[in-house]
Protein backbone atom coordinates (compact mmCIF):
# COMPACT_ATOMS: atom_id res chain seq x y z
CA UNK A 1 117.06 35.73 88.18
CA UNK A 2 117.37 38.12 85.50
CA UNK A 3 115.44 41.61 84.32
CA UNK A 4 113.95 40.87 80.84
CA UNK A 5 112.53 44.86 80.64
CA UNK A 6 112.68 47.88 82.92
CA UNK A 7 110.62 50.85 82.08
CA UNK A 8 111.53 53.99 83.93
CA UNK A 9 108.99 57.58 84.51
CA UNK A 10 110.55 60.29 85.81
CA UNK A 11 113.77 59.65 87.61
CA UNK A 12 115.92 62.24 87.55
CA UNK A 13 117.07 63.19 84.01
CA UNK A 14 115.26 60.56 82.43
CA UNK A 15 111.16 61.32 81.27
CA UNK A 16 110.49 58.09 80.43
CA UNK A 17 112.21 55.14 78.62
CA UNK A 18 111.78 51.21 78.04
CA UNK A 19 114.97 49.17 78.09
CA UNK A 20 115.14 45.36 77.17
CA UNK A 21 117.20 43.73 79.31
CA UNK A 22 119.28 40.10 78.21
CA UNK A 23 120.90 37.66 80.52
CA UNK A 24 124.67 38.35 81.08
CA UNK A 25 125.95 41.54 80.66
CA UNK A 26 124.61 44.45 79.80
CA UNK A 27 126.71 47.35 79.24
CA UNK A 28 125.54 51.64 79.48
CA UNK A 29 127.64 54.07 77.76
CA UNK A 30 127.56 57.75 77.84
CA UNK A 31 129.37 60.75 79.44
CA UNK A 32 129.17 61.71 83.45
CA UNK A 33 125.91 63.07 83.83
CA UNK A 34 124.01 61.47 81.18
CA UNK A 35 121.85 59.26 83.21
CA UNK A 36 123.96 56.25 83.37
CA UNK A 37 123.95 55.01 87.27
CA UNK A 38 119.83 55.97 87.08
CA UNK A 39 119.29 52.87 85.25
CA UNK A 40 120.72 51.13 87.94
CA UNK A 41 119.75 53.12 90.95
CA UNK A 42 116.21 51.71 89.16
CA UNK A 43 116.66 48.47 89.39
CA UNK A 44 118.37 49.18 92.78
CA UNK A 45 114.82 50.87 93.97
CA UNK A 46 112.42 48.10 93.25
CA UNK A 47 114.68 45.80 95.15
CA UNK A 48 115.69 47.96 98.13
CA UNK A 49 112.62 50.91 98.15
CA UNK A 50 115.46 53.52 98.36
CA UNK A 51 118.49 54.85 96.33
CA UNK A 52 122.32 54.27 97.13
CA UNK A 53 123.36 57.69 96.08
CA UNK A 54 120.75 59.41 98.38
CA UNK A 55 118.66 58.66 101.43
CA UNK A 56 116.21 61.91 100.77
CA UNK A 57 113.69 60.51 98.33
CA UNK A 58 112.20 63.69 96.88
CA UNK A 59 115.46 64.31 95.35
CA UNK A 60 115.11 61.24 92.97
CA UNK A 61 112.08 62.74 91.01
CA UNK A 62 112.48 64.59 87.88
CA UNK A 63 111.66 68.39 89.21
CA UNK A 64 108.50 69.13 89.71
CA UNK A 65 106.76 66.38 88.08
CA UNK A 66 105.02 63.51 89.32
CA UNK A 67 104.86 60.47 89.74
CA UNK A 68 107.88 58.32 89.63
CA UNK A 69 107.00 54.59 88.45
CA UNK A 70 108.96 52.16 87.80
CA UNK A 71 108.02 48.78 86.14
CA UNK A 72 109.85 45.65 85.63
CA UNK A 73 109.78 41.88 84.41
CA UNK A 74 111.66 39.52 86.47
CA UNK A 75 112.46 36.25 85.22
CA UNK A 76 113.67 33.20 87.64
CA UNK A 77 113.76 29.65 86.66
CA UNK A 78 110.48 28.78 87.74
CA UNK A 79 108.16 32.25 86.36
CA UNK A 80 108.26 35.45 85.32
CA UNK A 81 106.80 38.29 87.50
CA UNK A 82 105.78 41.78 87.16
CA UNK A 83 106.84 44.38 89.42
CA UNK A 84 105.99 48.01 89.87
CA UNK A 85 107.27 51.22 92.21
CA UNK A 86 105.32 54.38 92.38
CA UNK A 87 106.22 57.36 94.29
CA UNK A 88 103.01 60.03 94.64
CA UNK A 89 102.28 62.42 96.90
CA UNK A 90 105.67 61.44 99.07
CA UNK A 91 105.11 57.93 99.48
CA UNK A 92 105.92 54.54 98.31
CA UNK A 93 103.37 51.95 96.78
CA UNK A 94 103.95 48.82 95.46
CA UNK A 95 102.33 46.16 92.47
CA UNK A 96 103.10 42.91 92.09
CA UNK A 97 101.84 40.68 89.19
CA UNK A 98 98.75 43.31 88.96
CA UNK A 99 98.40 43.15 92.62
CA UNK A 100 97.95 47.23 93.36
CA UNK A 101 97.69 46.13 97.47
CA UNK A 102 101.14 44.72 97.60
CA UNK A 103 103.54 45.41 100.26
CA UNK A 104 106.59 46.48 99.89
CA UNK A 105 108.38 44.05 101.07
CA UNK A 106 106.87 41.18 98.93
CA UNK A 107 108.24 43.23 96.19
CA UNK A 108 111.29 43.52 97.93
CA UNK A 109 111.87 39.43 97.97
CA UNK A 110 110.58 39.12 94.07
CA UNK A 111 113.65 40.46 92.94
CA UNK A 112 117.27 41.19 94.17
CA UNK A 113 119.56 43.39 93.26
CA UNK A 114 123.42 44.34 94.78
CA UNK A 115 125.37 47.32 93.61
CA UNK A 116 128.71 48.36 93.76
CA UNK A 117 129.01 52.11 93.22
CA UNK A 118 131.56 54.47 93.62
CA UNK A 119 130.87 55.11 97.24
CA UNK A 120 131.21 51.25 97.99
CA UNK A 121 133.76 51.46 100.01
CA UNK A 122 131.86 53.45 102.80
CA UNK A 123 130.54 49.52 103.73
CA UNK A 124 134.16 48.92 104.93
CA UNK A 125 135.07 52.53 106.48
CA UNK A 126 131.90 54.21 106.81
CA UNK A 127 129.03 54.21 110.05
CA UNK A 128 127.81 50.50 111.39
CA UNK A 129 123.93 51.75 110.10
CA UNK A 130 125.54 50.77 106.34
CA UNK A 131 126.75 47.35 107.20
CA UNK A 132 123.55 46.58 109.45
CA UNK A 133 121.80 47.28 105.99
CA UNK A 134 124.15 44.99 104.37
CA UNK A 135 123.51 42.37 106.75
CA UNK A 136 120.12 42.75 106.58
CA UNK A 137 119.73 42.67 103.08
CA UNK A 138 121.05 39.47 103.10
CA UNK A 139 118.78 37.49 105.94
CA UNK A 140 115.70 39.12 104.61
CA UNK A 141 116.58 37.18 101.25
CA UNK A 142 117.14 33.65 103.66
CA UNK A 143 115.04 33.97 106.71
CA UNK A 144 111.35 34.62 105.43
CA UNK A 145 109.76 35.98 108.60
CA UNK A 146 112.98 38.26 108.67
CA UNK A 147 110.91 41.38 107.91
CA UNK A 148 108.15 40.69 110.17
CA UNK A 149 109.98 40.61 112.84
CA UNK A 150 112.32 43.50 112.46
CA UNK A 151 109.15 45.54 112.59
CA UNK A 152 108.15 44.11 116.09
CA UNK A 153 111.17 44.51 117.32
CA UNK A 154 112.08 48.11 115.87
CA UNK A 155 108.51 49.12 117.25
CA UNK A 156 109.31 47.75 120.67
CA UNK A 157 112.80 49.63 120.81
CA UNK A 158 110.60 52.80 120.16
CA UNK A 159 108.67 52.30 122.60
CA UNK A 160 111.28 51.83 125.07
CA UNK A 161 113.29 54.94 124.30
CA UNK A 162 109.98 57.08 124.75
CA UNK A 163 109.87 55.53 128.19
CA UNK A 164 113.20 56.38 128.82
CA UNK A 165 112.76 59.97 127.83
CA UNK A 166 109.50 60.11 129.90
CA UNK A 167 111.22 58.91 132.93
CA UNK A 168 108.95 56.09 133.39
CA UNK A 169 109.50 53.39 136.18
CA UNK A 170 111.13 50.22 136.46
CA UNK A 171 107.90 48.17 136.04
CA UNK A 172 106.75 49.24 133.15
CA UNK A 173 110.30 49.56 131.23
CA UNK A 174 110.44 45.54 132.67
CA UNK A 175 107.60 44.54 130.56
CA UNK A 176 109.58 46.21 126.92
CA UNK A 177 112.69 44.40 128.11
CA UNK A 178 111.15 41.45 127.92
CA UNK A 179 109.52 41.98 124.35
CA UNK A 180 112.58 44.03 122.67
CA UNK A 181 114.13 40.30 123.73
CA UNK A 182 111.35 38.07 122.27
CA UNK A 183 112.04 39.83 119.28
CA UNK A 184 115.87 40.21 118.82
CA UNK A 185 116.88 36.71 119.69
CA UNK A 186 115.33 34.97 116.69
CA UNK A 187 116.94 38.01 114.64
CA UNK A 188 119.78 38.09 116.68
CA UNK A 189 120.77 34.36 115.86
CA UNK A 190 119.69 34.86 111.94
CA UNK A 191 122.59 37.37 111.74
CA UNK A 192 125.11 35.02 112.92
CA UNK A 193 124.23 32.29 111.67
CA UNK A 194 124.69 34.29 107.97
CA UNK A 195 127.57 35.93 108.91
CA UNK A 196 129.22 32.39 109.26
CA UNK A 197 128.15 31.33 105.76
CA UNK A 198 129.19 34.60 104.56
CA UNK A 199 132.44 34.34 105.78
CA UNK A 200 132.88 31.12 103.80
CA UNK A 201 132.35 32.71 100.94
CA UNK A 202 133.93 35.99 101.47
CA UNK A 203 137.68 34.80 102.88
CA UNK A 204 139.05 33.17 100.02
CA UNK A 205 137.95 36.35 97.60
CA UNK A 206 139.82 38.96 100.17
CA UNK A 207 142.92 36.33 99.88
CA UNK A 208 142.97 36.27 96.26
CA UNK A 209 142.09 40.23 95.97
CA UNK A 210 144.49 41.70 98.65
CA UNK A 211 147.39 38.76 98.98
CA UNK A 212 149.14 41.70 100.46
CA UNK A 213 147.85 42.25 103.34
CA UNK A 214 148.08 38.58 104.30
CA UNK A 215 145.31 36.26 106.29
CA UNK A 216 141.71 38.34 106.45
CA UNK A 217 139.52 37.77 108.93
CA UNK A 218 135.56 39.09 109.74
CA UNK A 219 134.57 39.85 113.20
CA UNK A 220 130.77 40.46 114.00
CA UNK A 221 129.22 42.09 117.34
CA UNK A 222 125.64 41.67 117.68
CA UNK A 223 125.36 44.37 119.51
CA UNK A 224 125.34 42.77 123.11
CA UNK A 225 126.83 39.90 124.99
CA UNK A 226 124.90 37.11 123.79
CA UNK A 227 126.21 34.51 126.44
CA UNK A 228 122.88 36.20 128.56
CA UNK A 229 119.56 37.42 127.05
CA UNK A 230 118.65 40.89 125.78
CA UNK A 231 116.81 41.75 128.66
CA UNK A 232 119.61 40.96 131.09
CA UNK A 233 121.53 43.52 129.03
CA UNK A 234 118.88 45.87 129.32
CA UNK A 235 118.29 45.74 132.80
CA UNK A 236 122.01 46.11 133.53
CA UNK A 237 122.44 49.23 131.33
CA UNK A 238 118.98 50.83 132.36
CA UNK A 239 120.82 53.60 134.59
CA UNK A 240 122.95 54.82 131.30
CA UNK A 241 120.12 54.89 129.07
CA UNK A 242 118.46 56.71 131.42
CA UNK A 243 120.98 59.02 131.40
CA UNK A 244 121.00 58.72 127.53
CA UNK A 245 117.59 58.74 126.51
CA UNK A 246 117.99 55.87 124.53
CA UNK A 247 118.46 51.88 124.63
CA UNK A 248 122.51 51.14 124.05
CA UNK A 249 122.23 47.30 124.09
CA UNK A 250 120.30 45.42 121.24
CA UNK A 251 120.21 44.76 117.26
CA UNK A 252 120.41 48.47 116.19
CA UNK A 253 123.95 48.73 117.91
CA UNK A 254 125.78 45.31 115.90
CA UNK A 255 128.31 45.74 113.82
CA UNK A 256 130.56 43.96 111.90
CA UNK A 257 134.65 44.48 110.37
CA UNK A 258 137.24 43.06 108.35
CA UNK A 259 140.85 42.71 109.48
CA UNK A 260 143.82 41.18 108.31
CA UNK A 261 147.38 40.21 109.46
CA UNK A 262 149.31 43.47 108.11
CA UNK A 263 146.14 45.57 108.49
CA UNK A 264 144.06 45.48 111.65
CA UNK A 265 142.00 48.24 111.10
CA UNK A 266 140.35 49.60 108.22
CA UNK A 267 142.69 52.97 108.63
CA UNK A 268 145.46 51.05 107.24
CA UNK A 269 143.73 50.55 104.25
CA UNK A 270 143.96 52.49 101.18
CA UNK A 271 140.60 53.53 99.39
CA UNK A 272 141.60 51.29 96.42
CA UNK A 273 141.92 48.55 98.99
CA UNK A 274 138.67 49.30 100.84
CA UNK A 275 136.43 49.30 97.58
CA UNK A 276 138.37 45.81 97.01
CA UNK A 277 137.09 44.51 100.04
CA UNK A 278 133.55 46.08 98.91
CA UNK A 279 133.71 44.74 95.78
CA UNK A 280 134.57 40.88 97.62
CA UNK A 281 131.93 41.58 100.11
CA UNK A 282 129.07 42.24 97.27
CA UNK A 283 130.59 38.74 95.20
CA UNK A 284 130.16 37.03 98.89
CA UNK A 285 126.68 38.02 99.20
CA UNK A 286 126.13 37.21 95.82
CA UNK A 287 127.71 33.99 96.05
CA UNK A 288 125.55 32.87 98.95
CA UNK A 289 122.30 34.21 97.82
CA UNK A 290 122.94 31.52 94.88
CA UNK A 291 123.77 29.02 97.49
CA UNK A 292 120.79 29.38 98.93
CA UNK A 293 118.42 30.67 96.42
CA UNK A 294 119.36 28.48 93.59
CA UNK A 295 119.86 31.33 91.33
CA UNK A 296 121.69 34.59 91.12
CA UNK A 297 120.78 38.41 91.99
CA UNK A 298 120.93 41.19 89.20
CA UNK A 299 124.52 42.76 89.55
CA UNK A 300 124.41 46.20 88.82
CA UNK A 301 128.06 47.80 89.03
CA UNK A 302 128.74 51.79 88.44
CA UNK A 303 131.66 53.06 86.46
CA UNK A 304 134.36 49.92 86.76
CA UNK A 305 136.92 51.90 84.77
CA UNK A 306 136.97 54.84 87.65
CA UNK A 307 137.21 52.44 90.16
CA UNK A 308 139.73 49.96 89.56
CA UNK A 309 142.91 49.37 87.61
CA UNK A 310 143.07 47.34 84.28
CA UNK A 311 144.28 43.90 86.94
CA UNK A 312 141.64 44.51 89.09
CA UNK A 313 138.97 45.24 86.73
CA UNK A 314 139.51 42.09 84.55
CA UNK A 315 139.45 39.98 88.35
CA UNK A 316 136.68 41.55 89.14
CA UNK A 317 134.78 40.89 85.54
CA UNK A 318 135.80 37.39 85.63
CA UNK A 319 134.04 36.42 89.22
CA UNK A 320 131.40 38.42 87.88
CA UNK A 321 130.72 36.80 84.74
CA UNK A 322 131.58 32.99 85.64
CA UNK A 323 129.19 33.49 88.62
CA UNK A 324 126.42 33.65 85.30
CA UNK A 325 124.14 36.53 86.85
CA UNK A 326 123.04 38.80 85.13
CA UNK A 327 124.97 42.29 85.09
CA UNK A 328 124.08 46.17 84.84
CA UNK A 329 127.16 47.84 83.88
CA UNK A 330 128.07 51.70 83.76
CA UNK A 331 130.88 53.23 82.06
CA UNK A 332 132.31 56.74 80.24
CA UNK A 333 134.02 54.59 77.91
CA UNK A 334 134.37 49.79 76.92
CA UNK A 335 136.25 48.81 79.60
CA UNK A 336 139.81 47.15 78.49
CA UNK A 337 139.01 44.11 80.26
CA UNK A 338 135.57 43.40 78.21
CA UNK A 339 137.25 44.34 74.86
CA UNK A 340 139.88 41.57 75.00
CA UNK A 341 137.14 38.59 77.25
CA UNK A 342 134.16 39.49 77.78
CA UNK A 343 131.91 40.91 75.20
CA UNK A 344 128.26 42.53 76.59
CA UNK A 345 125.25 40.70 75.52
CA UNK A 346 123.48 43.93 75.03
CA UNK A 347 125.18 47.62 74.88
CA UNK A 348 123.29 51.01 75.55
CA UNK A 349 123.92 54.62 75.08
CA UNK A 350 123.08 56.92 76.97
CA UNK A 351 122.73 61.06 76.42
CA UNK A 352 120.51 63.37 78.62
CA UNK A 353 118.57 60.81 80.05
CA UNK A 354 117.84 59.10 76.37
CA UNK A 355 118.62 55.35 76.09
CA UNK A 356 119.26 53.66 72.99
CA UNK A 357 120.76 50.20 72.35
CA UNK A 358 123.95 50.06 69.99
CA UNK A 359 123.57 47.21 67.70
């Protein structure tokens, strides 16, 4: 899978531009500020519906001026497609091939894109919601019913938690036991069974990354004891989230962590180590999406210079580029590492929100 165009209205600094995309690598120049990581938090958008620098989407339009569109052609093995993202009047539409009545979510699945920004490293030390997202990312690109039935389930656990802040009896907080199970247990096994395969995949690139800090390992809590089902759990804590006003057992409380032999918490770790482990946790997911896709996501990858060391940045370029997806990536200035391997396919610059391609 690869972008062949992206056209971008009103995002941020930039009014409106048209960038043609190649397979490979494509490399954005300019100074801090200049509109850079917007070209990725783009393609980021059409695959995701939100932004990785901000979870307040009025703050992504230019000032004042509306609307925000973003259009794209996606090209797999098989077809290309057309894609489109509009924000109006504070909400989110989709298009798909000329199809204005698309959901979101079918646009979601027509094209995928992982990013590795300079706040990475929050998926290793930062709050469980990131590394649900993470997770979920992931299955909803495997399991196809994935996003249907998050929905059931997500309306079913509000529905329980305004019962428990009404009070309401046992009876009728019985009958949303039952269906907050019905719908986490398919979900509930989808996560584990891709946290196995991504484990495969992710173990040997924290080995070779952090030799260091000796054997790594990835534990994952699903957010109850799954030897009994959800709504034994929920029956058994029903006097604390009554206390609580809200359900403590269930999908929205898994969680998953890395460990290793000389590190078994993430507090040990450095930040240069934890945005290691990011960066081996985004080639994992990318690794297995190809597994079981039978093609690659877009890589988009903000500021590699700033982030890593000359060694690290060359390791990290070279899983990148053997892997053959395609790749969105930011700098202030050529990284080392692509002067003396890996030359860009295509090379932007970018000044104010203007893009130009150096030729």
């Amino acid at each position: 899978m690869h972008l062949t165009e992206l056209r971008i209205q009103n995002l941020r600094n930039i009014e409106a531009e048209q960038l043609d995309l190649a397979p490979g690598l494509n490399l954005f120049l300019g100074a801090n500020g200049a509109g850079k990581t917007s070209i990725l938090e783009a393609a980021y958008l059409l695959s995701h519906g939100g932004s990785f620098r901000t979870h307040q989407s009025e703050h992504l339009q230019r000032r004042g001026v509306e609307p925000l569109a973003l259009f794209a052609q996606v090209r797999t093995d098989s077809l290309t497609r057309r894609l489109g993202l509009l924000r109006q009047d504070g909400r989110w539409t989709a298009k798909l091939d000329g199809d204005g009545s698309a959901k979101l979510t079918d646009l979601f699945a027509a094209c995928a894109v992982v990013c590795f920004e300079p706040g990475s490293h929050a998926l290793i030390s930062g709050s469980a919601d990131g590394r649900r997202g993470f997770l979920d990312w992931g299955v909803f690109h495997v399991e196809q019913d994935f996003a249907a039935r998050m929905r059931r389930y997500r309306r079913a656990l509000r529905q329980r938690n305004a019962l428990l802040k009404q009070a309401a009896g046992d009876e009728e907080l019985s009958i949303w036991d039952e269906e907050l199970s019905q719908a986490a247990e398919p979900l509930a096994a989808a996560r584990e069974a891709y946290m196995v395969r991504f484990e495969c995949e992710l173990i040997p690139l924290l080995d070779g990354y952090l030799p260091e800090l000796g054997g790594a390992s990835l534990r994952f809590r699903p957010g109850w004891n799954r030897a009994a089902p959800l709504h034994e759990a929920l029956k058994e804590a029903r006097p604390r989230d009554r206390m609580l006003g809200h359900t403590t057992r269930g999908l929205h409380r898994a969680d998953w962590n890395l460990t290793f032999a000389r590190a078994p918490s993430h507090e040990q770790l450095s930040r240069g180590q934890e945005k290691l482990c990011a960066i081996a946790c985004m080639l994992a997911q990318v690794l297995l999406y190809r597994a079981v896709r039978g093609e690659n996501p877009v890589i988009a990858f903000d500021d590699l210079c700033s982030e890593l060391d000359a060694a690290h940045q060359a390791a990290a370029l070279e899983e990148l580029i053997e892997s053959g997806a395609q790749i969105l990536l930011t700098g202030t200035e050529i990284p080392p590492a692509l002067l003396e391997r890996f030359p860009p396919r295509r090379m932007f610059h970018v000044e104010q929100g203007r893009v130009r391609e150096v030729v």
